[in-house]
PDB file of N, CA and C in Angstrom:
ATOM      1  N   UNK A   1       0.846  -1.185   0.000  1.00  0.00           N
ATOM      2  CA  UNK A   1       0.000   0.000   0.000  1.00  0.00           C
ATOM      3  C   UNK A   1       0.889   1.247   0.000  1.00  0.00           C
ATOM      4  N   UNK A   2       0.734   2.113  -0.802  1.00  0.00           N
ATOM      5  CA  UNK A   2       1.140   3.731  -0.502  1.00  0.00           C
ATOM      6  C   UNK A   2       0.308   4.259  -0.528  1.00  0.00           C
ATOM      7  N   UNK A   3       0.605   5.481   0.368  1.00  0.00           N
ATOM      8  CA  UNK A   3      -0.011   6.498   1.005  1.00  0.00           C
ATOM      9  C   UNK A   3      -0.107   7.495  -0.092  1.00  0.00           C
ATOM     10  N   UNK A   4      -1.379   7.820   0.042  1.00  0.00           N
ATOM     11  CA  UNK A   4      -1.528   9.024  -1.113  1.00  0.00           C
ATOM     12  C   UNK A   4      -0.634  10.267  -1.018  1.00  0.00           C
ATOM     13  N   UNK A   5      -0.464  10.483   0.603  1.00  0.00           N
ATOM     14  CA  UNK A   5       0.148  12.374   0.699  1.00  0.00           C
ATOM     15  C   UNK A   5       1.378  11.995  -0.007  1.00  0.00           C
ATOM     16  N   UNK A   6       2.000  10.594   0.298  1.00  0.00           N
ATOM     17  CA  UNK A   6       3.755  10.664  -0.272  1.00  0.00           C
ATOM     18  C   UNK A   6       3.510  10.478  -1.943  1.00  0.00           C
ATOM     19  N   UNK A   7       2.257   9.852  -2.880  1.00  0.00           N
ATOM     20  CA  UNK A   7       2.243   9.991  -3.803  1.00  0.00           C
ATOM     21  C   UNK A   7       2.123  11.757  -4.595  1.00  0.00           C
ATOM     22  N   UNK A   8       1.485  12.170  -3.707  1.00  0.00           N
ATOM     23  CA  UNK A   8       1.359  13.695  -4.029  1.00  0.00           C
ATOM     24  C   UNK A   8       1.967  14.627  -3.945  1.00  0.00           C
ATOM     25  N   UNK A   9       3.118  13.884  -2.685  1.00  0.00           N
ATOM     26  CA  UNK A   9       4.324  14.819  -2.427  1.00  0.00           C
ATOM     27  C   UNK A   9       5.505  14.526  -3.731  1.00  0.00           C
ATOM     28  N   UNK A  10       5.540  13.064  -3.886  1.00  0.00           N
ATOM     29  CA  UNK A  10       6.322  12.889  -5.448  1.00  0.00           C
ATOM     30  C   UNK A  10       6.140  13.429  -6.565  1.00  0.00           C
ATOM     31  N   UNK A  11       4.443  13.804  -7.120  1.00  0.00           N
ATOM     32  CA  UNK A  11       4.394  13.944  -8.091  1.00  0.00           C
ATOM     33  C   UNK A  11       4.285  15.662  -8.077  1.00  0.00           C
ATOM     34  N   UNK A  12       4.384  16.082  -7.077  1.00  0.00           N
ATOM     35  CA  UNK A  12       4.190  18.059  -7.001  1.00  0.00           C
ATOM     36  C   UNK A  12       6.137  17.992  -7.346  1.00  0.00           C
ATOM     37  N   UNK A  13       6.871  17.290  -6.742  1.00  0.00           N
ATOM     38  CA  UNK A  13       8.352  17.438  -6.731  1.00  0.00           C
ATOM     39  C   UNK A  13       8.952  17.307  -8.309  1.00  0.00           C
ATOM     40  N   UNK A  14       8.271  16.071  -8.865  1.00  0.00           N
ATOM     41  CA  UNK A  14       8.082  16.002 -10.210  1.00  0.00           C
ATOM     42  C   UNK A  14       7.472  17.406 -10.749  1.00  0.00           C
ATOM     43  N   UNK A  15       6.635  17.893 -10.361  1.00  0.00           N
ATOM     44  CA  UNK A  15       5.729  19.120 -11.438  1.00  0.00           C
ATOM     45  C   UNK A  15       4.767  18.431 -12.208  1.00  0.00           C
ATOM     46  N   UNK A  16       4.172  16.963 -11.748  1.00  0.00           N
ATOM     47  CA  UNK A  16       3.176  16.532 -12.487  1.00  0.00           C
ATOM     48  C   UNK A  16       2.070  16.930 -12.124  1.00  0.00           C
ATOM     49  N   UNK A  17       1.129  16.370 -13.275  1.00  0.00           N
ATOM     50  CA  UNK A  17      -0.320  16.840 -12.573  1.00  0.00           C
ATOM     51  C   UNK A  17      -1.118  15.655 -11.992  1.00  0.00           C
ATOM     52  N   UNK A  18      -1.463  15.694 -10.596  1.00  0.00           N
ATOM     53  CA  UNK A  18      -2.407  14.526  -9.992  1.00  0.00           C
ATOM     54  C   UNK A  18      -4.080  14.721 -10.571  1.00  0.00           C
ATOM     55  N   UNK A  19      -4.523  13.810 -11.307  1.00  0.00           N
ATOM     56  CA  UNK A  19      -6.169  14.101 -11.428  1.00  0.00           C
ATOM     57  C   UNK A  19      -6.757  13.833 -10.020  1.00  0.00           C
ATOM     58  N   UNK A  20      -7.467  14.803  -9.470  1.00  0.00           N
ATOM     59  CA  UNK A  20      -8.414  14.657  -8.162  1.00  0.00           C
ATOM     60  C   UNK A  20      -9.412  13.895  -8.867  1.00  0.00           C
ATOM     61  N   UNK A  21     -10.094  12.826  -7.544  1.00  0.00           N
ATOM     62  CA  UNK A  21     -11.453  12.741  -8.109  1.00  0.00           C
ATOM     63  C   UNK A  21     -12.498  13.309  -7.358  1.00  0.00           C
ATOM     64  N   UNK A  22     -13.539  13.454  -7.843  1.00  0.00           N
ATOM     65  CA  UNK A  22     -14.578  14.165  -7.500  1.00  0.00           C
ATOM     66  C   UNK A  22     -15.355  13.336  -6.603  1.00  0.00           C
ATOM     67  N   UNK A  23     -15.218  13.314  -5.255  1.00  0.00           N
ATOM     68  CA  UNK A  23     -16.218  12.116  -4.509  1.00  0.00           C
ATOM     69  C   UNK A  23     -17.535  12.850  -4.408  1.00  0.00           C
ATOM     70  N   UNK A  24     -18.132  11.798  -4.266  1.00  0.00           N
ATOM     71  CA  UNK A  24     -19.797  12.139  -4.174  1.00  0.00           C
ATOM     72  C   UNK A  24     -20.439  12.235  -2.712  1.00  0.00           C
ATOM     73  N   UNK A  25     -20.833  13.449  -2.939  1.00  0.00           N
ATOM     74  CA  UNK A  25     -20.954  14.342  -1.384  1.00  0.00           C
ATOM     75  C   UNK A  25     -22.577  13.198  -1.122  1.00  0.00           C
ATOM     76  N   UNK A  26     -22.683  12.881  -0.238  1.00  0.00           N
ATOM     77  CA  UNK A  26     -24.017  12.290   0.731  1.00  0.00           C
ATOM     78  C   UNK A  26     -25.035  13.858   0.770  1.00  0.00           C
ATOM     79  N   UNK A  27     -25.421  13.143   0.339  1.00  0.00           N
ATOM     80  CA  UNK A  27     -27.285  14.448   0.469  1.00  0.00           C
ATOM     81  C   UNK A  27     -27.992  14.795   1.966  1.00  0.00           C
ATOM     82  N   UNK A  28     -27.692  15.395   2.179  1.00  0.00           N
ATOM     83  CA  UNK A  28     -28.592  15.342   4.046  1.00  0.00           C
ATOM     84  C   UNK A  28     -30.387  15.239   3.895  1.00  0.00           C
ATOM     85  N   UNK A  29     -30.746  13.729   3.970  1.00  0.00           N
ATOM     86  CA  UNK A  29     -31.760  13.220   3.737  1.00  0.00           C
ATOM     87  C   UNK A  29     -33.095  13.788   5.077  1.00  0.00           C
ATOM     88  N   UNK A  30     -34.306  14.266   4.797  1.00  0.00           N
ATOM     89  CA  UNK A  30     -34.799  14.697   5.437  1.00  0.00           C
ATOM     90  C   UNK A  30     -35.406  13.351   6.450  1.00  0.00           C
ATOM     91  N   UNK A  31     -35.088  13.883   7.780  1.00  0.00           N
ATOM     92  CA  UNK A  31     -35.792  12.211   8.633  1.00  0.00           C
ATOM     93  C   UNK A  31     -36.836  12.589   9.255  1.00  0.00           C
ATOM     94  N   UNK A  32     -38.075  11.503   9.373  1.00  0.00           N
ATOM     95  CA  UNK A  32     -38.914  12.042   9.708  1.00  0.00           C
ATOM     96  C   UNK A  32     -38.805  10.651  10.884  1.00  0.00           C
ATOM     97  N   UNK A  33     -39.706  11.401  12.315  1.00  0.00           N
ATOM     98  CA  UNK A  33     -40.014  10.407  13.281  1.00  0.00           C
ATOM     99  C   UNK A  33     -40.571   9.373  12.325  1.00  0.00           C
ATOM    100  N   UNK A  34     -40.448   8.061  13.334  1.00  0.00           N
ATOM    101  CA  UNK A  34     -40.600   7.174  12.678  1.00  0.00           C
ATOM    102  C   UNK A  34     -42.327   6.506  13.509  1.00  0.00           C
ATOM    103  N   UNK A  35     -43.121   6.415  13.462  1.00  0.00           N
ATOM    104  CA  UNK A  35     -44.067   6.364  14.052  1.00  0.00           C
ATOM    105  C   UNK A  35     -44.425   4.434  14.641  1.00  0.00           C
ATOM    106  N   UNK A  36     -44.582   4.793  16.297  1.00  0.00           N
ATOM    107  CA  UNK A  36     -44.171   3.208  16.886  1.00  0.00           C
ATOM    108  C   UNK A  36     -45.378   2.158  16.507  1.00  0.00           C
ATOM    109  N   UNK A  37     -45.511   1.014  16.209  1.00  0.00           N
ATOM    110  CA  UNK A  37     -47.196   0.677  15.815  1.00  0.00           C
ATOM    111  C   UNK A  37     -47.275   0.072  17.615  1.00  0.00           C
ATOM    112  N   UNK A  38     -48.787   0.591  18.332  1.00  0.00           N
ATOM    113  CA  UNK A  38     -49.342   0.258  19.386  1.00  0.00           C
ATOM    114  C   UNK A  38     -50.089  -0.737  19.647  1.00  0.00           C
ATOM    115  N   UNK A  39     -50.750  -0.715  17.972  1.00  0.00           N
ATOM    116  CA  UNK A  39     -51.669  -1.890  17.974  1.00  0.00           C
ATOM    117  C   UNK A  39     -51.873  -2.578  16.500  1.00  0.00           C
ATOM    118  N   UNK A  40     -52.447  -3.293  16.050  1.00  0.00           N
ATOM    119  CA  UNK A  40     -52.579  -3.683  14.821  1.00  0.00           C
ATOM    120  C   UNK A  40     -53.226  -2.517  14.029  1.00  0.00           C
ATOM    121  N   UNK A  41     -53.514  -2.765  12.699  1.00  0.00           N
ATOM    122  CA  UNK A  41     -53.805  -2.155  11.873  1.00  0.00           C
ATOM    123  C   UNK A  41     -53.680  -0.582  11.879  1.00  0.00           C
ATOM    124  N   UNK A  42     -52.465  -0.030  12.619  1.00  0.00           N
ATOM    125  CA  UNK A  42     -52.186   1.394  12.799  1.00  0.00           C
ATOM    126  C   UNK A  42     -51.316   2.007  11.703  1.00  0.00           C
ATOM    127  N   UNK A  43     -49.981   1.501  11.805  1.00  0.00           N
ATOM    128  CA  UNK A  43     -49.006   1.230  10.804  1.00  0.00           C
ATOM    129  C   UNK A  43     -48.543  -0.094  10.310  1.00  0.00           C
ATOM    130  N   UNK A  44     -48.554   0.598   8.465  1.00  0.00           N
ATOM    131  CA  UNK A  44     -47.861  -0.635   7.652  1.00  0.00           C
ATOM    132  C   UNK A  44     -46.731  -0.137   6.740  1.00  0.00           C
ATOM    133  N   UNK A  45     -46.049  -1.124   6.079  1.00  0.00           N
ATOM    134  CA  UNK A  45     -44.985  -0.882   5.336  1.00  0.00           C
ATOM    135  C   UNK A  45     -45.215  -1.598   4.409  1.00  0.00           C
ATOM    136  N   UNK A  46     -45.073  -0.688   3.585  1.00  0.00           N
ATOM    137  CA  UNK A  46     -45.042  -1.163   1.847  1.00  0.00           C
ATOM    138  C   UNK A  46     -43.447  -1.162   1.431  1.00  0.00           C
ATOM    139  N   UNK A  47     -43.476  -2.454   0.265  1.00  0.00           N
ATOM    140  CA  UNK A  47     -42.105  -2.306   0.244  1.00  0.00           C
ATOM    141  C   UNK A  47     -42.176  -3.228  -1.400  1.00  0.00           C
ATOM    142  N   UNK A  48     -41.681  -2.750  -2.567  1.00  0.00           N
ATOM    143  CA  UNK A  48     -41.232  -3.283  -4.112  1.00  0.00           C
ATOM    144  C   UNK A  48     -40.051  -4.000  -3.992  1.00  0.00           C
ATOM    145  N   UNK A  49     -40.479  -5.451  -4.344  1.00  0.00           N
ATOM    146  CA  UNK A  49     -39.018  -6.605  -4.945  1.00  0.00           C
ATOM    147  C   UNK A  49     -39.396  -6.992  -5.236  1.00  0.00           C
ATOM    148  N   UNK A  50     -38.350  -7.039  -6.649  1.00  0.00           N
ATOM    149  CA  UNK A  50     -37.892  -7.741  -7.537  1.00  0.00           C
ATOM    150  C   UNK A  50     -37.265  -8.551  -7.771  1.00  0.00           C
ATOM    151  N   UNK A  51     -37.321  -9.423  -8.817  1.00  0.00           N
ATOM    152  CA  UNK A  51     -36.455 -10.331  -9.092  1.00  0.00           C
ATOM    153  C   UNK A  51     -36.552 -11.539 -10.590  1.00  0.00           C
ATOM    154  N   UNK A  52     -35.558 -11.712 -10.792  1.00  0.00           N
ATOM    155  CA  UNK A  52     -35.413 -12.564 -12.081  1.00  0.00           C
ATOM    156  C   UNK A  52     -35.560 -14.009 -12.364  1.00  0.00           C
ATOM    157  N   UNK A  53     -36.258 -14.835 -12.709  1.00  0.00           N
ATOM    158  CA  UNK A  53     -36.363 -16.004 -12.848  1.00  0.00           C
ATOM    159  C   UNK A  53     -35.176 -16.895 -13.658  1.00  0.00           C
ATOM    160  N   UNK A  54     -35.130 -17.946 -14.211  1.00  0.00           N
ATOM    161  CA  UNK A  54     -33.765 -18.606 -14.377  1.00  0.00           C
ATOM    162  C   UNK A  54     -33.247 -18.490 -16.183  1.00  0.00           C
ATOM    163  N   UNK A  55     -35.305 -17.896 -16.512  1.00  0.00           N
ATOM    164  CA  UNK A  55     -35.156 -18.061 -17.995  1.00  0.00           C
ATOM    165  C   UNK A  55     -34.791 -16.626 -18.465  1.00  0.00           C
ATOM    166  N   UNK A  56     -34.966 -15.542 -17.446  1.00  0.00           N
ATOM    167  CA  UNK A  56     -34.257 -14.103 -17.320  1.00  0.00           C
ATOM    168  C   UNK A  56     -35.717 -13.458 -17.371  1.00  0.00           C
ATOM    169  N   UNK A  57     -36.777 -13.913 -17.326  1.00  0.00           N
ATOM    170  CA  UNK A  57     -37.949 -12.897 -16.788  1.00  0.00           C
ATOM    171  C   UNK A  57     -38.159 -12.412 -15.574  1.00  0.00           C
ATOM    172  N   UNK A  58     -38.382 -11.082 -15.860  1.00  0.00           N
ATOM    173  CA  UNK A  58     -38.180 -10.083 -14.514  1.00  0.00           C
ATOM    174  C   UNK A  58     -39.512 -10.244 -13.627  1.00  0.00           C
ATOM    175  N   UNK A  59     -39.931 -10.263 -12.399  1.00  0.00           N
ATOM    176  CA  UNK A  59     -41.015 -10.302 -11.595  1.00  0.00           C
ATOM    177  C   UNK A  59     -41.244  -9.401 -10.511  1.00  0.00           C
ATOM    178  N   UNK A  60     -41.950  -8.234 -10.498  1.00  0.00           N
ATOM    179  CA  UNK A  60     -42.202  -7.878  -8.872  1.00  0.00           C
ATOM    180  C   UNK A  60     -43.164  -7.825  -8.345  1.00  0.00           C
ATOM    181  N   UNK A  61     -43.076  -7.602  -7.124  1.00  0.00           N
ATOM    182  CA  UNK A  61     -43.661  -7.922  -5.866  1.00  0.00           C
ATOM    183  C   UNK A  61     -43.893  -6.158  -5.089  1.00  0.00           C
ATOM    184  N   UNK A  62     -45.496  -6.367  -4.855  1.00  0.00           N
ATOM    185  CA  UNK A  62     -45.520  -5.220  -4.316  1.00  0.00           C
ATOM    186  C   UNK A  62     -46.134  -6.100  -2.412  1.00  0.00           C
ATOM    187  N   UNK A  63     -45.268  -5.599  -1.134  1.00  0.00           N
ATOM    188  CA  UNK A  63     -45.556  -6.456  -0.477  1.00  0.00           C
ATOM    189  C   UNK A  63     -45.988  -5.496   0.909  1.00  0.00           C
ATOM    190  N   UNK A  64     -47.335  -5.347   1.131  1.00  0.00           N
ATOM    191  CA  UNK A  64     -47.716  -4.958   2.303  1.00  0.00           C
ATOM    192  C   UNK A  64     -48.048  -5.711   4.089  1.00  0.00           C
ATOM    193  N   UNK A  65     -46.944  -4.731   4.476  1.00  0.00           N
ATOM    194  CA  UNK A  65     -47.215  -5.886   6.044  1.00  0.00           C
ATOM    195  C   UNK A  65     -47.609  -4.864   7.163  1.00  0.00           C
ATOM    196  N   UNK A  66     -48.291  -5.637   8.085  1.00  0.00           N
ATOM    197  CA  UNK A  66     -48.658  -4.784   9.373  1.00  0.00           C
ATOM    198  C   UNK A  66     -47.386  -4.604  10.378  1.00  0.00           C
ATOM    199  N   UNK A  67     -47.036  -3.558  10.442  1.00  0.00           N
ATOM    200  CA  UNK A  67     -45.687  -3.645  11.758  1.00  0.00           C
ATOM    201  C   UNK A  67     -45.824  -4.242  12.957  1.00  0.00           C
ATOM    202  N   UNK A  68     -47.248  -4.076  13.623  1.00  0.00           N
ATOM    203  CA  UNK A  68     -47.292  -4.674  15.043  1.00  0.00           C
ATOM    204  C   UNK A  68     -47.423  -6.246  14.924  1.00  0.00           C
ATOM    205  N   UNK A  69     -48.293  -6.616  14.143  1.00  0.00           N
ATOM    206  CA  UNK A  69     -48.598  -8.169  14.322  1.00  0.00           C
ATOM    207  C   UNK A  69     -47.430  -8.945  13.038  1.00  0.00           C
ATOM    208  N   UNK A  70     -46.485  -7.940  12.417  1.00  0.00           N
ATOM    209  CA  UNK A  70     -45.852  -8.666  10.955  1.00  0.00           C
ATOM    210  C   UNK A  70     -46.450  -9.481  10.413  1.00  0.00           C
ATOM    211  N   UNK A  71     -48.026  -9.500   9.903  1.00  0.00           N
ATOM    212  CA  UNK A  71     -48.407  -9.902   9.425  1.00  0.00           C
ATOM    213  C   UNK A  71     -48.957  -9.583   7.650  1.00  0.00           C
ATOM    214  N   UNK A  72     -48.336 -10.582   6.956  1.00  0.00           N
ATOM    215  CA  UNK A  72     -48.335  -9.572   5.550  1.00  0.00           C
ATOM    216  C   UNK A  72     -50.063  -9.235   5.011  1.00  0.00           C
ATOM    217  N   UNK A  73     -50.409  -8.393   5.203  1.00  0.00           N
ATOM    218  CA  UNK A  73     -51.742  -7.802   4.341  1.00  0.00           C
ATOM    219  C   UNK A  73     -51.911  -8.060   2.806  1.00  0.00           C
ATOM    220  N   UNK A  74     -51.060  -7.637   2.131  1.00  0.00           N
ATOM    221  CA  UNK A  74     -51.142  -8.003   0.495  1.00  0.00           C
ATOM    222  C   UNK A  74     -49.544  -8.180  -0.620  1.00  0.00           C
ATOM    223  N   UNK A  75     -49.847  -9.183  -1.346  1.00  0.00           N
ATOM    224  CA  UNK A  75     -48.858  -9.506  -1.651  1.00  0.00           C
ATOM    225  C   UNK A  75     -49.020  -9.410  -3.222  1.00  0.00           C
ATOM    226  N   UNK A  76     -49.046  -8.494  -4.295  1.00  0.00           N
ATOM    227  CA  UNK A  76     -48.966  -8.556  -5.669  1.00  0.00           C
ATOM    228  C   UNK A  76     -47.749  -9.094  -6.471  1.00  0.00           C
ATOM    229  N   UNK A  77     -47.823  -9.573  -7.448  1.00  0.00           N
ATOM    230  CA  UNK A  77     -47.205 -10.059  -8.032  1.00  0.00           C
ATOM    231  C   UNK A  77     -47.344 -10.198  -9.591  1.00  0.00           C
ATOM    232  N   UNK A  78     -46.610  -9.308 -10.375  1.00  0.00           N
ATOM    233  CA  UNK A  78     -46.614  -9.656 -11.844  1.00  0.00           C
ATOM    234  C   UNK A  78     -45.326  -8.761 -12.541  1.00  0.00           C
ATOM    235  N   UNK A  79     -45.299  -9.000 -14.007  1.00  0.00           N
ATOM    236  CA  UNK A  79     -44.476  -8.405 -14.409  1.00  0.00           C
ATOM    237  C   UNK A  79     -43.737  -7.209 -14.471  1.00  0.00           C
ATOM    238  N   UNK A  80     -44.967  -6.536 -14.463  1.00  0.00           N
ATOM    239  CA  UNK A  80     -45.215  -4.917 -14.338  1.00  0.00           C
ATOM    240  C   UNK A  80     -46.451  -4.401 -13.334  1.00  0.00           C
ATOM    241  N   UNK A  81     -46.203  -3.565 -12.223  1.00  0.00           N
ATOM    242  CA  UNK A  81     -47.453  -3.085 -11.679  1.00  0.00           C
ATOM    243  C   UNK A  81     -47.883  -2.032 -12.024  1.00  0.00           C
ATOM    244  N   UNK A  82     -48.310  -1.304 -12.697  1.00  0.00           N
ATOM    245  CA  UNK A  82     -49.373  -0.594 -12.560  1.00  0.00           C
ATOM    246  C   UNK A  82     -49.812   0.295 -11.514  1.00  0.00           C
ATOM    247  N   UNK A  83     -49.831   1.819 -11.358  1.00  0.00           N
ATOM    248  CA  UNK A  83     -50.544   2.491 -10.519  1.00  0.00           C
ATOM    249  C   UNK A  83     -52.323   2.078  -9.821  1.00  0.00           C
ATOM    250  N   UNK A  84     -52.879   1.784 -10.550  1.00  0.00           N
ATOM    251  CA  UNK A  84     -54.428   1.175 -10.484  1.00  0.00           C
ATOM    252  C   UNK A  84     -54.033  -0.086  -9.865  1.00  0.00           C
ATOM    253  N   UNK A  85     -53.331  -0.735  -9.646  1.00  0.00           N
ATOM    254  CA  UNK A  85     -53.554  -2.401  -9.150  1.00  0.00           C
ATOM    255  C   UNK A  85     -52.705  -1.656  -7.730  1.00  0.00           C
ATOM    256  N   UNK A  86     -51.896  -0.733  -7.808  1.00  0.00           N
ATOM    257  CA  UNK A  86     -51.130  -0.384  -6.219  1.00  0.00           C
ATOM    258  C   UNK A  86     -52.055   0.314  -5.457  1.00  0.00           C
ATOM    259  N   UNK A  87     -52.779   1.307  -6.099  1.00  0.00           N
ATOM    260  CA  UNK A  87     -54.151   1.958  -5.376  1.00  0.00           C
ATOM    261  C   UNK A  87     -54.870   0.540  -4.528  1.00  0.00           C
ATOM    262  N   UNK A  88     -55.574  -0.325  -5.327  1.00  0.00           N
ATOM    263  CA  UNK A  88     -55.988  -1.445  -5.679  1.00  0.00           C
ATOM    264  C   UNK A  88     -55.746  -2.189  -4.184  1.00  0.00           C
ATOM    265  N   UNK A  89     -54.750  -2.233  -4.223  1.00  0.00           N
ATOM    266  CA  UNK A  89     -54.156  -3.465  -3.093  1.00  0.00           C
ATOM    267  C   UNK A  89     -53.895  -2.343  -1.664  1.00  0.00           C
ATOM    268  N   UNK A  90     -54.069  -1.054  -1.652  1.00  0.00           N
ATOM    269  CA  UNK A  90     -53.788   0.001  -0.366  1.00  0.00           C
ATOM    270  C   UNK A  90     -55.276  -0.354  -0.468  1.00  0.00           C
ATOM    271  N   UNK A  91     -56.277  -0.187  -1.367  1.00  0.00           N
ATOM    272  CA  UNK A  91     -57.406  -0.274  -0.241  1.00  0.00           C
ATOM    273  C   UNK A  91     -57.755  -1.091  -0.243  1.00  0.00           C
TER     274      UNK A  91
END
C-alpha cells in the first residue's frame, strides 16, 4: 500500500499533474419520526421486490405488512405493476 500524501508529495516534486477525483458528497436526507405501531392495523410498510427467474424474466412484488402483528396484508405479483392495481391493493 502507498499512502496518497507521499504519492502527491512525489508527483508536485516532479511538477506533475495529480487528477483529483470528485467524490460524491451524501445528500442530508430529510428524517422524519418514525411512528411506533401500538396496535394492529395502525401502521404498515409497503415495500417493491424484484427479481429474475432462471429463464431471465423479470417479476415484482408489491408487499404490504402490518408492523405490530408482521403480518403480511397483500402480496402482488406480476411483471409490471401498474398504478391502479397499487391503489388497488392500499385499499
Amino acid at each position: 500500500m502507498v499512502n496518497h500524501k507521499r504519492v502527491q508529495r512525489l508527483y508536485r516534486e516532479e511538477e506533475l499533474a495529480v487528477r483529483q477525483r470528485n467524490r460524491r458528497r451524501n445528500c442530508a436526507a430529510v428524517t422524519r419520526m418514525v411512528q411506533e405501531a401500538k396496535r394492529p392495523d395502525v401502521v404498515w410498510a409497503m415495500d417493491f421486490v424484484a427479481y429474475a427467474l432462471s429463464k431471465g424474466r423479470r417479476r415484482r412484488c408489491l408487499t404490504l405488512v402490518d408492523n405490530y402483528t408482521r403480518e403480511c396484508m397483500a402480496i402482488e405479483v406480476d411483471t409490471f405493476l401498474p398504478s391502479l392495481r397499487v391503489m388497488g391493493a392500499l385499499d
